[in-house]
C-alpha atoms as a PDB file:
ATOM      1  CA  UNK A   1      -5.780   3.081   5.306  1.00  0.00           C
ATOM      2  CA  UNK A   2      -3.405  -0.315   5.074  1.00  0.00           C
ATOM      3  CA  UNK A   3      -5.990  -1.915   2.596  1.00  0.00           C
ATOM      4  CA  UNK A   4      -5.764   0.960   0.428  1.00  0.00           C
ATOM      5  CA  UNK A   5      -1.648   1.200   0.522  1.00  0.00           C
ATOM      6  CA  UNK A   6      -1.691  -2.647  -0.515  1.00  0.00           C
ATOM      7  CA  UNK A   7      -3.662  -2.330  -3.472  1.00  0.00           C
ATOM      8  CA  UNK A   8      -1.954  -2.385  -6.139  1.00  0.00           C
ATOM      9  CA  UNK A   9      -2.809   0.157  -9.347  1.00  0.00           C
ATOM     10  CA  UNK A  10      -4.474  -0.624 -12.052  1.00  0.00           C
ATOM     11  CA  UNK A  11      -1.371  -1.940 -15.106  1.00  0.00           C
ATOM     12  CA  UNK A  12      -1.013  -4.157 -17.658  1.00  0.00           C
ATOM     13  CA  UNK A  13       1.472  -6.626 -18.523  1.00  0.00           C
ATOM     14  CA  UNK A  14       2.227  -7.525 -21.563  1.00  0.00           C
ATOM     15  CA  UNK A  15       4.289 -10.935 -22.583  1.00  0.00           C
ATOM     16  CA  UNK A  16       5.889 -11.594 -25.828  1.00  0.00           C
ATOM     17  CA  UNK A  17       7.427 -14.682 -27.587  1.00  0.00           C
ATOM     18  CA  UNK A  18      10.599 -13.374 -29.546  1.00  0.00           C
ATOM     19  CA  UNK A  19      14.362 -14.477 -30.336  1.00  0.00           C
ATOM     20  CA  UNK A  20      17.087 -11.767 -31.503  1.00  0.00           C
ATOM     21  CA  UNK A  21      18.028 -13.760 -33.470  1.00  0.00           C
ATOM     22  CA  UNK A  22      14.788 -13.389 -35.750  1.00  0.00           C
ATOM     23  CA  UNK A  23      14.647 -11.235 -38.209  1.00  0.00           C
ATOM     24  CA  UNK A  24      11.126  -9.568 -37.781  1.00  0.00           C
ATOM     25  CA  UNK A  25      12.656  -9.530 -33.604  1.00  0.00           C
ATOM     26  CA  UNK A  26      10.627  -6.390 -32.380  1.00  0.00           C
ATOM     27  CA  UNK A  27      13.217  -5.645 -28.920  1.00  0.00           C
ATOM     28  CA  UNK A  28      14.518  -2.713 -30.708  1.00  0.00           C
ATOM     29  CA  UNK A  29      11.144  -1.639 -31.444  1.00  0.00           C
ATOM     30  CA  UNK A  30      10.150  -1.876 -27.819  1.00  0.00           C
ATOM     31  CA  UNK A  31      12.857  -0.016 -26.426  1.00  0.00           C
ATOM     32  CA  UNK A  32      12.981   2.615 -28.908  1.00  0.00           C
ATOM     33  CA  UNK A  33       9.313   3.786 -29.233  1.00  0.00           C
ATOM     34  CA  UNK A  34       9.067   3.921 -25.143  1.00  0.00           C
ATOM     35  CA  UNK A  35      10.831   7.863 -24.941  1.00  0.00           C
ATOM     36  CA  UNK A  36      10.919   8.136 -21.191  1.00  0.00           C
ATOM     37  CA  UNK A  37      12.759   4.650 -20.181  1.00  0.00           C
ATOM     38  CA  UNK A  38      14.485   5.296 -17.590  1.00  0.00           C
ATOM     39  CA  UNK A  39      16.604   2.261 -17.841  1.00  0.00           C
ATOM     40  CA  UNK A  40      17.029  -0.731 -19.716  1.00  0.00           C
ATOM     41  CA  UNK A  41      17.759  -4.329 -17.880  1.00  0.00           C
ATOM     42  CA  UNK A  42      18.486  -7.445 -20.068  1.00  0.00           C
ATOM     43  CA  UNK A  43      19.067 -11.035 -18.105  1.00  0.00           C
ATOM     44  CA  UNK A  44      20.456 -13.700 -19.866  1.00  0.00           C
ATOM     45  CA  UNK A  45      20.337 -17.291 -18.619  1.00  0.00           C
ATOM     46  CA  UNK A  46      23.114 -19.488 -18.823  1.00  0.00           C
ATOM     47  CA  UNK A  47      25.259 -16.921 -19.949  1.00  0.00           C
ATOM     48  CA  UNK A  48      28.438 -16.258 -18.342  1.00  0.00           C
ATOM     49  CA  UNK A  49      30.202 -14.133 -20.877  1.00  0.00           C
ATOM     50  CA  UNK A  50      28.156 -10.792 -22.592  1.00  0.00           C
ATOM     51  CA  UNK A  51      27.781 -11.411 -26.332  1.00  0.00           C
ATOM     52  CA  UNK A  52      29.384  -9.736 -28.456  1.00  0.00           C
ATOM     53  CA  UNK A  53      26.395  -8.585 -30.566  1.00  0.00           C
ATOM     54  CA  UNK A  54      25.124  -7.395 -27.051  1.00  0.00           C
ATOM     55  CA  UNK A  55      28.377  -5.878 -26.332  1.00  0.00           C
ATOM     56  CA  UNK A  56      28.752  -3.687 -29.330  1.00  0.00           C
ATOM     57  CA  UNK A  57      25.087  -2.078 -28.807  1.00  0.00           C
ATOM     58  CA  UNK A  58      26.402  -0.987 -25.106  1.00  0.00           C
ATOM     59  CA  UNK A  59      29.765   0.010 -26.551  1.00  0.00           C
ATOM     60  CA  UNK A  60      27.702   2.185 -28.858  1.00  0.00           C
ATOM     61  CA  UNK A  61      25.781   4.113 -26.537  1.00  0.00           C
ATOM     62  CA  UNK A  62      27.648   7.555 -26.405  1.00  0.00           C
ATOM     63  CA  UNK A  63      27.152  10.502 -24.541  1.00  0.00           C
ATOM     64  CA  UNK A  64      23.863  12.600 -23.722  1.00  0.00           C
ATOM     65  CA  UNK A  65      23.995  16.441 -22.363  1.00  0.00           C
ATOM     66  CA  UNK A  66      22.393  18.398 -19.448  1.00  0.00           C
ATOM     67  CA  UNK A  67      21.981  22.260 -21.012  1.00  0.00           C
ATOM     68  CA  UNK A  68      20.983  24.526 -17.916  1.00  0.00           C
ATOM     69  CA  UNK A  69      17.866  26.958 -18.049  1.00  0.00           C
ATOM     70  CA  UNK A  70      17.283  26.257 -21.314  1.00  0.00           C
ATOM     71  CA  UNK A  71      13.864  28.318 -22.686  1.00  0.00           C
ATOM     72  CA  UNK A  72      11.616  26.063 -24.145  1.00  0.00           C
ATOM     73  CA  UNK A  73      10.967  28.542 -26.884  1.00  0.00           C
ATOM     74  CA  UNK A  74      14.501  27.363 -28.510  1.00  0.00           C
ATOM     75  CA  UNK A  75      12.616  24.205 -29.603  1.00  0.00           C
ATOM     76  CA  UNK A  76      10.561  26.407 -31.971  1.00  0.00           C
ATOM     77  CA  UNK A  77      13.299  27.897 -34.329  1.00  0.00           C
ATOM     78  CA  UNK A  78      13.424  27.246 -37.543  1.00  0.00           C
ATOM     79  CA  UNK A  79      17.063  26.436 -37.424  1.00  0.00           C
ATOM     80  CA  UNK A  80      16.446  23.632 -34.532  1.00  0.00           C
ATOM     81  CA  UNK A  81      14.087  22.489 -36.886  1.00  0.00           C
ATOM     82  CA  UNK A  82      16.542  22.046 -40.116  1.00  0.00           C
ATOM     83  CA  UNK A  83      19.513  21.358 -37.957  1.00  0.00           C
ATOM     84  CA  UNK A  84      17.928  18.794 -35.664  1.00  0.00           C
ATOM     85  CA  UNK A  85      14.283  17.479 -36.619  1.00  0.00           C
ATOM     86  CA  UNK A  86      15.087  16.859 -40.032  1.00  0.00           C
ATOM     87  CA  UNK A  87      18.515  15.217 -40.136  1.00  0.00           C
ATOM     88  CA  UNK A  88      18.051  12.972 -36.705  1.00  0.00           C
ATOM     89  CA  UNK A  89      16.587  11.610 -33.590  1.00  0.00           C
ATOM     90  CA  UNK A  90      16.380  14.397 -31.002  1.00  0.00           C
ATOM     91  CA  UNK A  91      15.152  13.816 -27.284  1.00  0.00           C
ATOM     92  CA  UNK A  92      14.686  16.330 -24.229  1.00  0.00           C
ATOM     93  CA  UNK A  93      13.745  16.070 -21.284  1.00  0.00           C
ATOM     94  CA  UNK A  94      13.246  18.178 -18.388  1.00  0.00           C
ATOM     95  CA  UNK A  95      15.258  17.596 -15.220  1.00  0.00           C
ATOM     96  CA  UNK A  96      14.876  17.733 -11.681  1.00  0.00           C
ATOM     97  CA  UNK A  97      11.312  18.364 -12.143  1.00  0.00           C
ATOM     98  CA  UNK A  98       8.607  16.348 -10.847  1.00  0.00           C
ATOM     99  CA  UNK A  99       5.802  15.324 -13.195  1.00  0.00           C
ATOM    100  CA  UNK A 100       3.129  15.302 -10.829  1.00  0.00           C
ATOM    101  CA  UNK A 101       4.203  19.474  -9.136  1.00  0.00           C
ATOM    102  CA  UNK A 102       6.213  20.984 -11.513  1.00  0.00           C
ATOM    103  CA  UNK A 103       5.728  22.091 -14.725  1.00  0.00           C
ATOM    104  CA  UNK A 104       7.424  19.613 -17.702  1.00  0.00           C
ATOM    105  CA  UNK A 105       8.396  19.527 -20.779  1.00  0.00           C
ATOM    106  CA  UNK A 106       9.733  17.013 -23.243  1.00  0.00           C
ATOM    107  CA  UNK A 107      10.511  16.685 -27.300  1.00  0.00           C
ATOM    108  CA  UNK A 108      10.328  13.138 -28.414  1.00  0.00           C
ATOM    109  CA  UNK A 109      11.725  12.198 -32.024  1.00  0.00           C
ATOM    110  CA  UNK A 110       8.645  12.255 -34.078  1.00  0.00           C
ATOM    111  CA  UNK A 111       9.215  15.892 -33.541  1.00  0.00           C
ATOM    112  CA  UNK A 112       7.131  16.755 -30.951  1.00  0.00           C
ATOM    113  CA  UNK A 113       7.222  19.214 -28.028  1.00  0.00           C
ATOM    114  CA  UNK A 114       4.935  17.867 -25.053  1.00  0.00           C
ATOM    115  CA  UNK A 115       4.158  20.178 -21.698  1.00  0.00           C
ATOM    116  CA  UNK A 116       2.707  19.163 -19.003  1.00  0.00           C
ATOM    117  CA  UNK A 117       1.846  22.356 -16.325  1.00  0.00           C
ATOM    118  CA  UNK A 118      -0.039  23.014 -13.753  1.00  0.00           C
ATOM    119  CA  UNK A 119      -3.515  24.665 -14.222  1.00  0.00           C
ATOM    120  CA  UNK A 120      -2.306  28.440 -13.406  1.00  0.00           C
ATOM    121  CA  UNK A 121       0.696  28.044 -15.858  1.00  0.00           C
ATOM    122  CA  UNK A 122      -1.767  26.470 -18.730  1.00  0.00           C
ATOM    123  CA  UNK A 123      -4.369  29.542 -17.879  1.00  0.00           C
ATOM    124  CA  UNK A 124      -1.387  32.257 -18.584  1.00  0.00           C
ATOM    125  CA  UNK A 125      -0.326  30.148 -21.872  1.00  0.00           C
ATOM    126  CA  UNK A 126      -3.006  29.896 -23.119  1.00  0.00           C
ATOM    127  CA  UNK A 127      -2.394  27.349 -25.539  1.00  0.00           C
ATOM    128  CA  UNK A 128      -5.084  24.877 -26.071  1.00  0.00           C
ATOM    129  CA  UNK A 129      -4.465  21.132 -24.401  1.00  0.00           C
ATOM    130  CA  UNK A 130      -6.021  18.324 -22.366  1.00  0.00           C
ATOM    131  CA  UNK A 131      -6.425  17.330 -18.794  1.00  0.00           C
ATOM    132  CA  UNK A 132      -4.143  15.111 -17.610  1.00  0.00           C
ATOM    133  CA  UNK A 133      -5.188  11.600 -17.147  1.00  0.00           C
ATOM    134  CA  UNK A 134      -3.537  11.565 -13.577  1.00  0.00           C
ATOM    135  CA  UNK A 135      -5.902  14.697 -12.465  1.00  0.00           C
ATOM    136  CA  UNK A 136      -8.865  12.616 -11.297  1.00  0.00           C
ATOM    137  CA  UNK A 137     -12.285  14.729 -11.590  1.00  0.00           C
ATOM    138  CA  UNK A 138     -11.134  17.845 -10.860  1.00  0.00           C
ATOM    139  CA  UNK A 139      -8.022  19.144 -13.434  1.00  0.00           C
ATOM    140  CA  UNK A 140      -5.123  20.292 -11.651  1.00  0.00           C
ATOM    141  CA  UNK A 141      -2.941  19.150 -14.164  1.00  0.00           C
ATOM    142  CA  UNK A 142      -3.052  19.616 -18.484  1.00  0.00           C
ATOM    143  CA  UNK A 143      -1.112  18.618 -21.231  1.00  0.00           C
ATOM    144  CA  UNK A 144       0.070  20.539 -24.659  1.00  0.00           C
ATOM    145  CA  UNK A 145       1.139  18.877 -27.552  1.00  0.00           C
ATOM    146  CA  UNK A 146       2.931  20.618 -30.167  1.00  0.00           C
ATOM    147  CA  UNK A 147       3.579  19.344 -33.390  1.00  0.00           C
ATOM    148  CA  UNK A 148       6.835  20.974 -34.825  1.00  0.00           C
ATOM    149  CA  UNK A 149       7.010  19.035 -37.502  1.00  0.00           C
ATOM    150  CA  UNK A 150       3.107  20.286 -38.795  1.00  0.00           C
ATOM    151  CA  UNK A 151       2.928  21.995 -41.966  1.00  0.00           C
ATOM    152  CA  UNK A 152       0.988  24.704 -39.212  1.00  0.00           C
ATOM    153  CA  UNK A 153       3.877  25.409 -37.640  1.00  0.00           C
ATOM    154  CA  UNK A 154       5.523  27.182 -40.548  1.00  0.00           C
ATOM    155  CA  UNK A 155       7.392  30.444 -39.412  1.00  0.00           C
ATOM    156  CA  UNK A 156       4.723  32.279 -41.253  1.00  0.00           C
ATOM    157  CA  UNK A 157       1.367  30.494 -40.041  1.00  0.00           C
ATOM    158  CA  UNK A 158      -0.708  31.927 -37.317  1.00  0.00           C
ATOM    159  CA  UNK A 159      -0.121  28.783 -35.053  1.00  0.00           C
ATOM    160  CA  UNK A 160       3.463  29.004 -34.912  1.00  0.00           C
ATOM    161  CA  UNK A 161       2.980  32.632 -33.804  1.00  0.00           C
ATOM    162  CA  UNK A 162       0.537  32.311 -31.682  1.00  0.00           C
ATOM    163  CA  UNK A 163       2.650  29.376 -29.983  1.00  0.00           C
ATOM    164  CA  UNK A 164       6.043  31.555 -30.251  1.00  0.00           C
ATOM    165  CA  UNK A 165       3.997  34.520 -28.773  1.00  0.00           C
ATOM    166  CA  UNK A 166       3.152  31.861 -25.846  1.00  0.00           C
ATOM    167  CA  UNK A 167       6.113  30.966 -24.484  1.00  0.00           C
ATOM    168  CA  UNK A 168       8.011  33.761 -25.357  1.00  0.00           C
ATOM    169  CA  UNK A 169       6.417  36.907 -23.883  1.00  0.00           C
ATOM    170  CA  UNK A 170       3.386  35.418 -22.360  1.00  0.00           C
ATOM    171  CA  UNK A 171       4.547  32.365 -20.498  1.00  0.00           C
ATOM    172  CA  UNK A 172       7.856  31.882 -20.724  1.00  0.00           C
ATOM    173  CA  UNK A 173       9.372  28.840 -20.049  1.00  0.00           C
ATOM    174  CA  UNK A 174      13.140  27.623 -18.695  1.00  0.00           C
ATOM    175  CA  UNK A 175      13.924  24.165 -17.546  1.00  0.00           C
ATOM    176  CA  UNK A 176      17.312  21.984 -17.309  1.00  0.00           C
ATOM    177  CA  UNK A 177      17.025  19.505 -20.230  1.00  0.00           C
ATOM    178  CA  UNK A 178      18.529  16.225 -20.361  1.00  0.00           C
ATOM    179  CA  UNK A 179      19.521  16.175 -24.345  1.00  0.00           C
ATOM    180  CA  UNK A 180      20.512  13.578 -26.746  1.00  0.00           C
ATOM    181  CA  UNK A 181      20.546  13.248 -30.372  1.00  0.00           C
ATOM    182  CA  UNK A 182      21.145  10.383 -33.072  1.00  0.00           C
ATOM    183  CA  UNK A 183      21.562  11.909 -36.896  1.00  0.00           C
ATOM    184  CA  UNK A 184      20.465   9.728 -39.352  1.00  0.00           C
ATOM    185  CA  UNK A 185      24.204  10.318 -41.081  1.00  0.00           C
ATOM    186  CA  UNK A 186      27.910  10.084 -40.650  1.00  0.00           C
ATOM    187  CA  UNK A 187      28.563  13.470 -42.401  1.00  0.00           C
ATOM    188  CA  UNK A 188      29.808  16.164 -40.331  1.00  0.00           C
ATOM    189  CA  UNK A 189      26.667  17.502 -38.035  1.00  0.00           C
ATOM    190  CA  UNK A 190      26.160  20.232 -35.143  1.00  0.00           C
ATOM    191  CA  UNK A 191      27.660  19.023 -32.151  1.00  0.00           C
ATOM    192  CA  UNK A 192      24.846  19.740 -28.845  1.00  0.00           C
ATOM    193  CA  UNK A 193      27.677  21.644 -27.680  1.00  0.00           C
ATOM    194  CA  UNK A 194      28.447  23.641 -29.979  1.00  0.00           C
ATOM    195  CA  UNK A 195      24.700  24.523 -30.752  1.00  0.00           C
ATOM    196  CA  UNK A 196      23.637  25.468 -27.159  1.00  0.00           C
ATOM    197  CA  UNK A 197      27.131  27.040 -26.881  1.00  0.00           C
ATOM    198  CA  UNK A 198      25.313  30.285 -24.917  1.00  0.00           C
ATOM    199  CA  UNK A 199      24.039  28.074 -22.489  1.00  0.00           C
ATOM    200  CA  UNK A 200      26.079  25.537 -19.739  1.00  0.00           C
ATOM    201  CA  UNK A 201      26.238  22.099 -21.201  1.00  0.00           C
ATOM    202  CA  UNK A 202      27.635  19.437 -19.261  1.00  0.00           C
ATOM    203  CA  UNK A 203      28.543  16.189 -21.070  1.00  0.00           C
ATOM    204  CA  UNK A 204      27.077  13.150 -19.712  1.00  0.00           C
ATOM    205  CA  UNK A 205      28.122   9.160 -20.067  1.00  0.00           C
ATOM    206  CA  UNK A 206      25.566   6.385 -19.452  1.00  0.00           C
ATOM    207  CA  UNK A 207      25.515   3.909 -16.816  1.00  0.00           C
ATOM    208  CA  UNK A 208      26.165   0.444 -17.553  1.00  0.00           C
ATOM    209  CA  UNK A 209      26.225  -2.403 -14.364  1.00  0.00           C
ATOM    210  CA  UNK A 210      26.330  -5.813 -15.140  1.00  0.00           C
ATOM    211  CA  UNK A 211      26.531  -9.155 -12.613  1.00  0.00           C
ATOM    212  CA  UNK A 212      26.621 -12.514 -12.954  1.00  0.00           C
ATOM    213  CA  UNK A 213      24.122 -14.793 -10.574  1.00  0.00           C
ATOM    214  CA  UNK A 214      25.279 -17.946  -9.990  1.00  0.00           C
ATOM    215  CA  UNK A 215      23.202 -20.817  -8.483  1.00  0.00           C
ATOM    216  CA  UNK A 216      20.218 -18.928  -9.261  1.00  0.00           C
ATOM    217  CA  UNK A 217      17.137 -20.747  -9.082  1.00  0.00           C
ATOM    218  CA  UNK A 218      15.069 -19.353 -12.483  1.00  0.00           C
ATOM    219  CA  UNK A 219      11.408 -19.943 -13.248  1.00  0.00           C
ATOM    220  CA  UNK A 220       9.464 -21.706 -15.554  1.00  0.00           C
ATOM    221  CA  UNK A 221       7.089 -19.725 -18.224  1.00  0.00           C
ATOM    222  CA  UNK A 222       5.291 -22.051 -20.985  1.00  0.00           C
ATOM    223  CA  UNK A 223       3.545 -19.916 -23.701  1.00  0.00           C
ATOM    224  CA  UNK A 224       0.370 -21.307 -23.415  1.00  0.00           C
ATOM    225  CA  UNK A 225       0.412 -21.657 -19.010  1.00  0.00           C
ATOM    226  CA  UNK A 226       0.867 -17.886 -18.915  1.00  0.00           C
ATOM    227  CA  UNK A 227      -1.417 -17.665 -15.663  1.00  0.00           C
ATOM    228  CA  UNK A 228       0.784 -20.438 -14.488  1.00  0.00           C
ATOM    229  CA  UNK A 229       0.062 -23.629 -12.785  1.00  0.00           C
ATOM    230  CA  UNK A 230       0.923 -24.939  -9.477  1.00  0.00           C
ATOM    231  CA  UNK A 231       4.042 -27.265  -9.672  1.00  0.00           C
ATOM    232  CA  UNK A 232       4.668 -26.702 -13.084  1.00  0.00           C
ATOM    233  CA  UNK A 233       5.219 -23.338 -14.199  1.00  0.00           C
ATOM    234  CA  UNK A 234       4.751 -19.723 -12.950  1.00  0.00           C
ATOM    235  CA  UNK A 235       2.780 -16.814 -14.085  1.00  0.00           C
ATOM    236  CA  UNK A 236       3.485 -13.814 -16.407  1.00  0.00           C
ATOM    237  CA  UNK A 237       3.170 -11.788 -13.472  1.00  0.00           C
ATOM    238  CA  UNK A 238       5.418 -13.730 -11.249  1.00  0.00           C
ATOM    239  CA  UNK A 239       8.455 -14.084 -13.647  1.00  0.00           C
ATOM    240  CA  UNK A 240       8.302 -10.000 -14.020  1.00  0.00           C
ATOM    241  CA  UNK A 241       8.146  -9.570 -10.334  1.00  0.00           C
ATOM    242  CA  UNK A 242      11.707 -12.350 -10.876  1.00  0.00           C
ATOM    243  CA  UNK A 243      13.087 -10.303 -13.304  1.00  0.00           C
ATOM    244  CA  UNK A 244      12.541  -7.379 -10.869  1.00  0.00           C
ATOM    245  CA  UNK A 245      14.632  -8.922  -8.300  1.00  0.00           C
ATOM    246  CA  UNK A 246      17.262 -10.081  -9.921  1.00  0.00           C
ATOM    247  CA  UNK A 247      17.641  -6.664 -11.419  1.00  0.00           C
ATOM    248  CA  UNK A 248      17.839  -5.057  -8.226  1.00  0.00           C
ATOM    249  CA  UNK A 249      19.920  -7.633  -6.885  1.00  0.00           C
ATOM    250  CA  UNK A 250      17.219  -8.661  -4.113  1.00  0.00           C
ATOM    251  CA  UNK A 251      17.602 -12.177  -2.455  1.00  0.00           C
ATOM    252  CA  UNK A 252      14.676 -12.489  -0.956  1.00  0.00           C
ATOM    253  CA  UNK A 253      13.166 -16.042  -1.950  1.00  0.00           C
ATOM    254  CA  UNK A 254      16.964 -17.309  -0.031  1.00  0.00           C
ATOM    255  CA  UNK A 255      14.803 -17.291   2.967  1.00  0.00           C
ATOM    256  CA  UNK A 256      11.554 -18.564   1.586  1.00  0.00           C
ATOM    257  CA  UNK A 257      12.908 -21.046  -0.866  1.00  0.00           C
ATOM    258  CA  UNK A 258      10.165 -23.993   0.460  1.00  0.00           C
ATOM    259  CA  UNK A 259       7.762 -22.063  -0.397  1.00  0.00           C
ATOM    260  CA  UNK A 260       8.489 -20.782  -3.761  1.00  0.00           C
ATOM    261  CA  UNK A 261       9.887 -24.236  -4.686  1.00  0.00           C
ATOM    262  CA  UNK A 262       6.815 -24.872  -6.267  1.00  0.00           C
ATOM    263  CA  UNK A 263       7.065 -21.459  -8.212  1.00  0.00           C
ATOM    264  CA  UNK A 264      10.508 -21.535  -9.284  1.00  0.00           C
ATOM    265  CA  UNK A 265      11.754 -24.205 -10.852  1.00  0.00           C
ATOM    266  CA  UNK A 266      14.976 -25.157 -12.084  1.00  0.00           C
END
């Protein structure tokens, strides 16, 4: 039973060489194709004041919105569509739900509407989908996709009705929804507020924490050592697992700093 706790799951870690200061510099990229990040941590060496390039992004962040009990049939309006789809970035994402019990739901900015239910909830649908890849052999778990953006899902197409007919009378669907949306314009746009103005919207701000480390012992990554080498430089793997305690504020190599001496270097 121990043995099996301490294996770790299967993952993959992935290391890039970049600079923001280049041009084709793919960190936005990164960070704006991954929809569910929970959060964000940047650590900057040698860097005792935020700069201001850095600064301005966080400045920039905004607000996001928690609308309560909000059917997930809204999504599939053709005004949602024109007011939302097709003049911005929209995210939702269901709240307080767990992905792994509960029945989910999310619509990413390419405009699509993702569910992921439990088998009995997917049998009264009856929308077609795919097991989960969590499920293991036996599906307990499936997910919908739902392109709203399809030509198919036209007011007038069979699809959108069938769809419409699915989670309106047949399985209908109400979750809290974490909501946020970036229009592509400055010109004057629908507010979430004043668009979900039926339903209670709470007005969120996002969390920024910063710290600065001082006497911090940092490791040594070479480009072409990324499996590391003993006395020289670290691994890939061991300058995430860094990264992860330094974002968490964690001092645990104070105690064991002999023997990661050889790891971290200054």
């Amino acid at each position: 039973m121990l043995t099996a706790l301490q294996t770790c799951p299967r993952h993959l870690l992935v290391c890039e060489k970049s600079s923001f200061l280049q041009e084709r510099s793919r960190h936005s990229a990164h960070v704006e194709t991954h929809y569910y990040n929970y959060c964000v941590s940047i650590c900057l060496p040698e860097c005792r004041l935020l700069p201001e390039k850095v600064k301005n992004i966080i400045d920039d962040f905004g607000s996001y919105y928690l609308v309560k009990n909000l059917p997930v049939n809204e999504f599939l309006t053709q005004e949602f569509n024109d007011r939302f789809l097709k003049k911005g970035l929209f995210y939702a994402l269901s709240y307080n739900t767990r992905i792994d019990q509960d029945n989910v739901a999310a619509v990413l900015p390419t405009g699509k509407l993702i569910l992921s239910v439990n088998k009995d909830t997917y049998e009264e649908m009856g929308l077609q989908g795919k097991p989960s890849l969590y499920s293991g052999k036996k599906a307990i778990r499936y997910i919908v996709t739902i392109d709203l953006s399809d030509s198919s899902m036209s007011p007038d197409g069979k699809k959108f009705q069938r769809v419409k007919w699915a989670l309106t009378e047949k399985k209908p669907l109400a979750l809290d929804f974490l909501v946020s949306w970036d229009p592509l314009d400055n010109s004057e746009q629908p507010s979430i507020q004043s668009y979900y103005s039926k339903y209670v919207v709470k007005e969120c701000r996002f969390q920024v924490n910063s710290n600065v480390s001082r006497d911090l012992l940092c490791p040594v990554l070479k480009s072409d050592e990324l499996h590391g080498k003993e006395g020289t430089s670290c691994s890939a793997s061991e300058v995430f697992e860094w990264l992860g305690a330094i974002s968490n504020e964690i001092n645990w190599w104070v105690n064991y700093l002999s023997y990661f001496s050889f790891i971290y270097l200054c």
